[in-house]
Protein backbone atom coordinates (compact mmCIF):
# COMPACT_ATOMS: atom_id res chain seq x y z
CA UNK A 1 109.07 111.00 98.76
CA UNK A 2 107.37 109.87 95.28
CA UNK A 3 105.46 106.89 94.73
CA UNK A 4 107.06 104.93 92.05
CA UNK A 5 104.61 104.66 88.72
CA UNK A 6 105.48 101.04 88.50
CA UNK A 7 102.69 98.63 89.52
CA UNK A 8 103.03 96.77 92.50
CA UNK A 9 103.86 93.04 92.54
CA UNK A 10 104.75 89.72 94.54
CA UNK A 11 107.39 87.52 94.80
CA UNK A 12 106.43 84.52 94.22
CA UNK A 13 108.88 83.27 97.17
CA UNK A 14 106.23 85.01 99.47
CA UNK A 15 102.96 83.99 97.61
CA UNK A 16 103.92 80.45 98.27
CA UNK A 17 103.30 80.55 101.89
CA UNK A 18 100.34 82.58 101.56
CA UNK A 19 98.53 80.07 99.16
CA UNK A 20 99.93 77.40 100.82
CA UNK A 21 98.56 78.61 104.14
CA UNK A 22 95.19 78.56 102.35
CA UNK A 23 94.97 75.31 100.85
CA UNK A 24 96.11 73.77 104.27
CA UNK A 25 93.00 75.05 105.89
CA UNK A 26 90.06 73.67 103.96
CA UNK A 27 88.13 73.99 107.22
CA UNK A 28 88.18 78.19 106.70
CA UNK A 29 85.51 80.00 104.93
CA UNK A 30 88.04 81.12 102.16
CA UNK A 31 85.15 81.92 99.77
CA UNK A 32 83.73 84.73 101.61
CA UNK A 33 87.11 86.55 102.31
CA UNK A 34 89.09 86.00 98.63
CA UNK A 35 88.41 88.16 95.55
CA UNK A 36 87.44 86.48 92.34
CA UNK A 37 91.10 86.92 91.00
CA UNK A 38 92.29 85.76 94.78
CA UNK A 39 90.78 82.74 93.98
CA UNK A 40 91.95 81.86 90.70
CA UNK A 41 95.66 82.46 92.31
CA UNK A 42 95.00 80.00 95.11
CA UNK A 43 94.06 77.17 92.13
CA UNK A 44 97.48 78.21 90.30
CA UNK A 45 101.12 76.26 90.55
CA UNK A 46 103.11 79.40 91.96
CA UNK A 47 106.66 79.35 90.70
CA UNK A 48 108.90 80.68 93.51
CA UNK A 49 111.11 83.05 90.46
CA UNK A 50 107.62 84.18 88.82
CA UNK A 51 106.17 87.49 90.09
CA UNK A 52 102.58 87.84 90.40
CA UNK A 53 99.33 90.95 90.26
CA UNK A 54 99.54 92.87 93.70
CA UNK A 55 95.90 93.16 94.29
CA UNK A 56 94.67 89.22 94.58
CA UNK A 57 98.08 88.19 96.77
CA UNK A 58 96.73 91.31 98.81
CA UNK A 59 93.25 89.88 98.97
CA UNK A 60 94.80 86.12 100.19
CA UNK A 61 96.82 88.08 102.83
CA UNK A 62 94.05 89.81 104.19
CA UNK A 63 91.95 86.60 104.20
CA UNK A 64 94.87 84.89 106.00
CA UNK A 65 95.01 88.15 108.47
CA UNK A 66 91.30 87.80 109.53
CA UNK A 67 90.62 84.09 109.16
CA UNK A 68 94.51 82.60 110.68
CA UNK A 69 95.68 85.26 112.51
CA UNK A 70 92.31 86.46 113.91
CA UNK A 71 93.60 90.27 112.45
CA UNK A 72 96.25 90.36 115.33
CA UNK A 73 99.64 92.47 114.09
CA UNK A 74 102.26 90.20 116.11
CA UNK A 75 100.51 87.07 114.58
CA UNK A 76 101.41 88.69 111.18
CA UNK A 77 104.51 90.39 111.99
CA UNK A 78 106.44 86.54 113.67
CA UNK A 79 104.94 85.06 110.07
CA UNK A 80 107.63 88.00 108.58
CA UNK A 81 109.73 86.80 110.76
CA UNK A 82 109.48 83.01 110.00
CA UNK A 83 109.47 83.94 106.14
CA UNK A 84 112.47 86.11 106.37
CA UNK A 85 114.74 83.33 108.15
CA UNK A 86 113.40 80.91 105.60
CA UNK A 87 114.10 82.51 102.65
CA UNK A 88 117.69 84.33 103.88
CA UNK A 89 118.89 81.05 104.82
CA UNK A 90 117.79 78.94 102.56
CA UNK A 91 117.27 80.85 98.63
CA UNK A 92 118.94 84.29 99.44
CA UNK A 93 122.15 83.69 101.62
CA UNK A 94 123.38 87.06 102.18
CA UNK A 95 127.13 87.94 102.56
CA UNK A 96 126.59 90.99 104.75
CA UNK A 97 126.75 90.61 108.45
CA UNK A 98 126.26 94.00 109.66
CA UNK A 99 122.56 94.95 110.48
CA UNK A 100 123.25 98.64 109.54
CA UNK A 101 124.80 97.64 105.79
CA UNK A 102 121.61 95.00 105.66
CA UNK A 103 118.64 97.37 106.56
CA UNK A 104 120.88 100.17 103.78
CA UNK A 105 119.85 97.28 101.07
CA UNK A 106 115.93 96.86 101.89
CA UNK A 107 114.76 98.60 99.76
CA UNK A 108 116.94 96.31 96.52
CA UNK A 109 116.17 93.08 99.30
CA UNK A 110 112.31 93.96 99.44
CA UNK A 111 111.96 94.87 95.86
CA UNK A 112 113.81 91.58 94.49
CA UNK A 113 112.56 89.26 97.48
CA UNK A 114 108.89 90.54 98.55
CA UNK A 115 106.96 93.18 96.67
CA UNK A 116 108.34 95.01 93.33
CA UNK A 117 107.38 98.87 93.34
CA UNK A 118 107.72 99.22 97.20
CA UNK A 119 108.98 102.95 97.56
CA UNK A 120 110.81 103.48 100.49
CA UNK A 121 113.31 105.60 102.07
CA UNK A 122 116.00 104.96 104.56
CA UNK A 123 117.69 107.17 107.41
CA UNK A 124 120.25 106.37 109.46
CA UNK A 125 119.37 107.87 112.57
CA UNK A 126 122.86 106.35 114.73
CA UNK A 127 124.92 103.62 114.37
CA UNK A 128 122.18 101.24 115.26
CA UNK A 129 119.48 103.34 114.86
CA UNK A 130 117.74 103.81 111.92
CA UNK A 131 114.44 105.20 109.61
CA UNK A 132 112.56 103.42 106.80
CA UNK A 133 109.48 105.38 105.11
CA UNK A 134 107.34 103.90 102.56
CA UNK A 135 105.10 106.01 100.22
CA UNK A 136 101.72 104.23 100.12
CA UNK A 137 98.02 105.90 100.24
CA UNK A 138 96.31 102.41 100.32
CA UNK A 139 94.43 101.66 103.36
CA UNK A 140 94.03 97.94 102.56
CA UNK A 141 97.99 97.22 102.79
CA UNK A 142 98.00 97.90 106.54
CA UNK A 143 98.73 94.11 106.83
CA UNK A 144 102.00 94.13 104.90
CA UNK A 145 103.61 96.61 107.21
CA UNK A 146 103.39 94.11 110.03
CA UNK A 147 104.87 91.59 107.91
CA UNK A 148 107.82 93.79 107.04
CA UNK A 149 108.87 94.47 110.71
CA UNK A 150 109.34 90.77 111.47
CA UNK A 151 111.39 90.51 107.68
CA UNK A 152 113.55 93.69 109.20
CA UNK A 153 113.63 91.85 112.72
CA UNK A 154 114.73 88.76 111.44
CA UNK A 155 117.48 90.51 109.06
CA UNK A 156 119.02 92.31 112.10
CA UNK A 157 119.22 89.10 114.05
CA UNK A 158 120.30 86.97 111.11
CA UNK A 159 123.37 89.73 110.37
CA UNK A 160 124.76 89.81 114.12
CA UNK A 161 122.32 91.92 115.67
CA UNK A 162 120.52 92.01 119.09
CA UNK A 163 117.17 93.25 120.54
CA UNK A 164 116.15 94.13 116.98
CA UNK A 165 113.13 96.19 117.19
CA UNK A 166 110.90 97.44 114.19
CA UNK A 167 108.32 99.96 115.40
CA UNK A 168 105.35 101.53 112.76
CA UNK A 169 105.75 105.29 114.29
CA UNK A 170 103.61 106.56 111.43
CA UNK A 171 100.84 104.87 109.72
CA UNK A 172 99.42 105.93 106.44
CA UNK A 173 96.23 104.18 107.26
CA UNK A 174 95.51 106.39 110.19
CA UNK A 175 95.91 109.14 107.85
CA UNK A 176 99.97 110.09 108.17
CA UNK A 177 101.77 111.05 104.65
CA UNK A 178 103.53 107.72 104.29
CA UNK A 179 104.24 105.05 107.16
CA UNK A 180 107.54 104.94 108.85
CA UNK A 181 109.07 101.92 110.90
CA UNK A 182 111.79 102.97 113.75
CA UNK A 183 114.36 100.18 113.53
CA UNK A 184 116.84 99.70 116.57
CA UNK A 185 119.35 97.09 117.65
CA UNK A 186 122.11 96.78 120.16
């Protein structure tokens, strides 16, 4: 699988939690974990339709990772969750009720609702078992993958799914080729 040349960017759906999550919490040293550009971000109006440079959202999520979720995965990955059901109910109402038609679309649901330029593939393994690899070579974005398991969790339940369960089988920041989440619901 080739990386896509297009540069990476946010939604700005997502970046409003993410700042938001930030300004809430004056009491965190935000300073010491946000990169100059992070910064200027977290002083901007986000627009929820506006997409926005991949690198400072990255830096805010990885400030929120360590100085929120105390860099625990599950913390990250029921924030996914929380984000998914919020914006699927709410801004992007989806007509599909079939898990295994849903998780076919991730890759046009991510790239128009999270993070344009996300490369991925997607196997159907069974019925209601499937494959999703994404072609990435940056160590820092370890974070996002946890976030994407709860949004695939929460789409499997929210399209008439059960025991949805997203597990990162390969990691590309442990040094696999790309990272691969093993989806499976009843």
């Amino acid at each position: 699988m080739k990386q896509d040349s297009e540069p990476k960017q946010w939604k700005g759906t997502t970046v409003m939690d993410i700042i938001r999550t930030i300004r809430s919490m004056k009491d965190r040293p935000w300073e010491q974990h946000l990169s100059e550009e992070a910064k200027q971000l977290v002083s901007q109006q986000i627009l929820p339709s506006q997409w926005y440079p991949f690198e400072p959202v990255l830096s805010c999520i990885l400030a929120v990772y360590n100085l929120v979720a105390g860099g625990r995965p599950e913390l990250v990955k029921e924030w996914g969750k929380i984000n998914s059901k919020r914006l699927i109910e709410t801004i992007y109402r989806t007509t599909v009720k079939d898990p295994g038609a849903a998780l076919k679309r991730l890759e046009i649901i991510a790239n128009r609702n999270l993070i344009k330029g996300l490369t991925m593939e997607y196997v159907e393994v069974s019925p209601k078992h499937s494959r999703v690899k994404f072609a990435d070579a940056d160590p820092k974005t370890e974070v996002i993958y946890y976030f994407i398991q709860g949004w695939i969790e929460a789409i499997i339940e929210l399209t008439g799914g059960k025991n949805g369960r997203a597990t990162i089988t390969d990691k590309h920041w442990e040094g696999s080729k790309d990272t691969v989440i093993d989806v499976v619901w009843e």
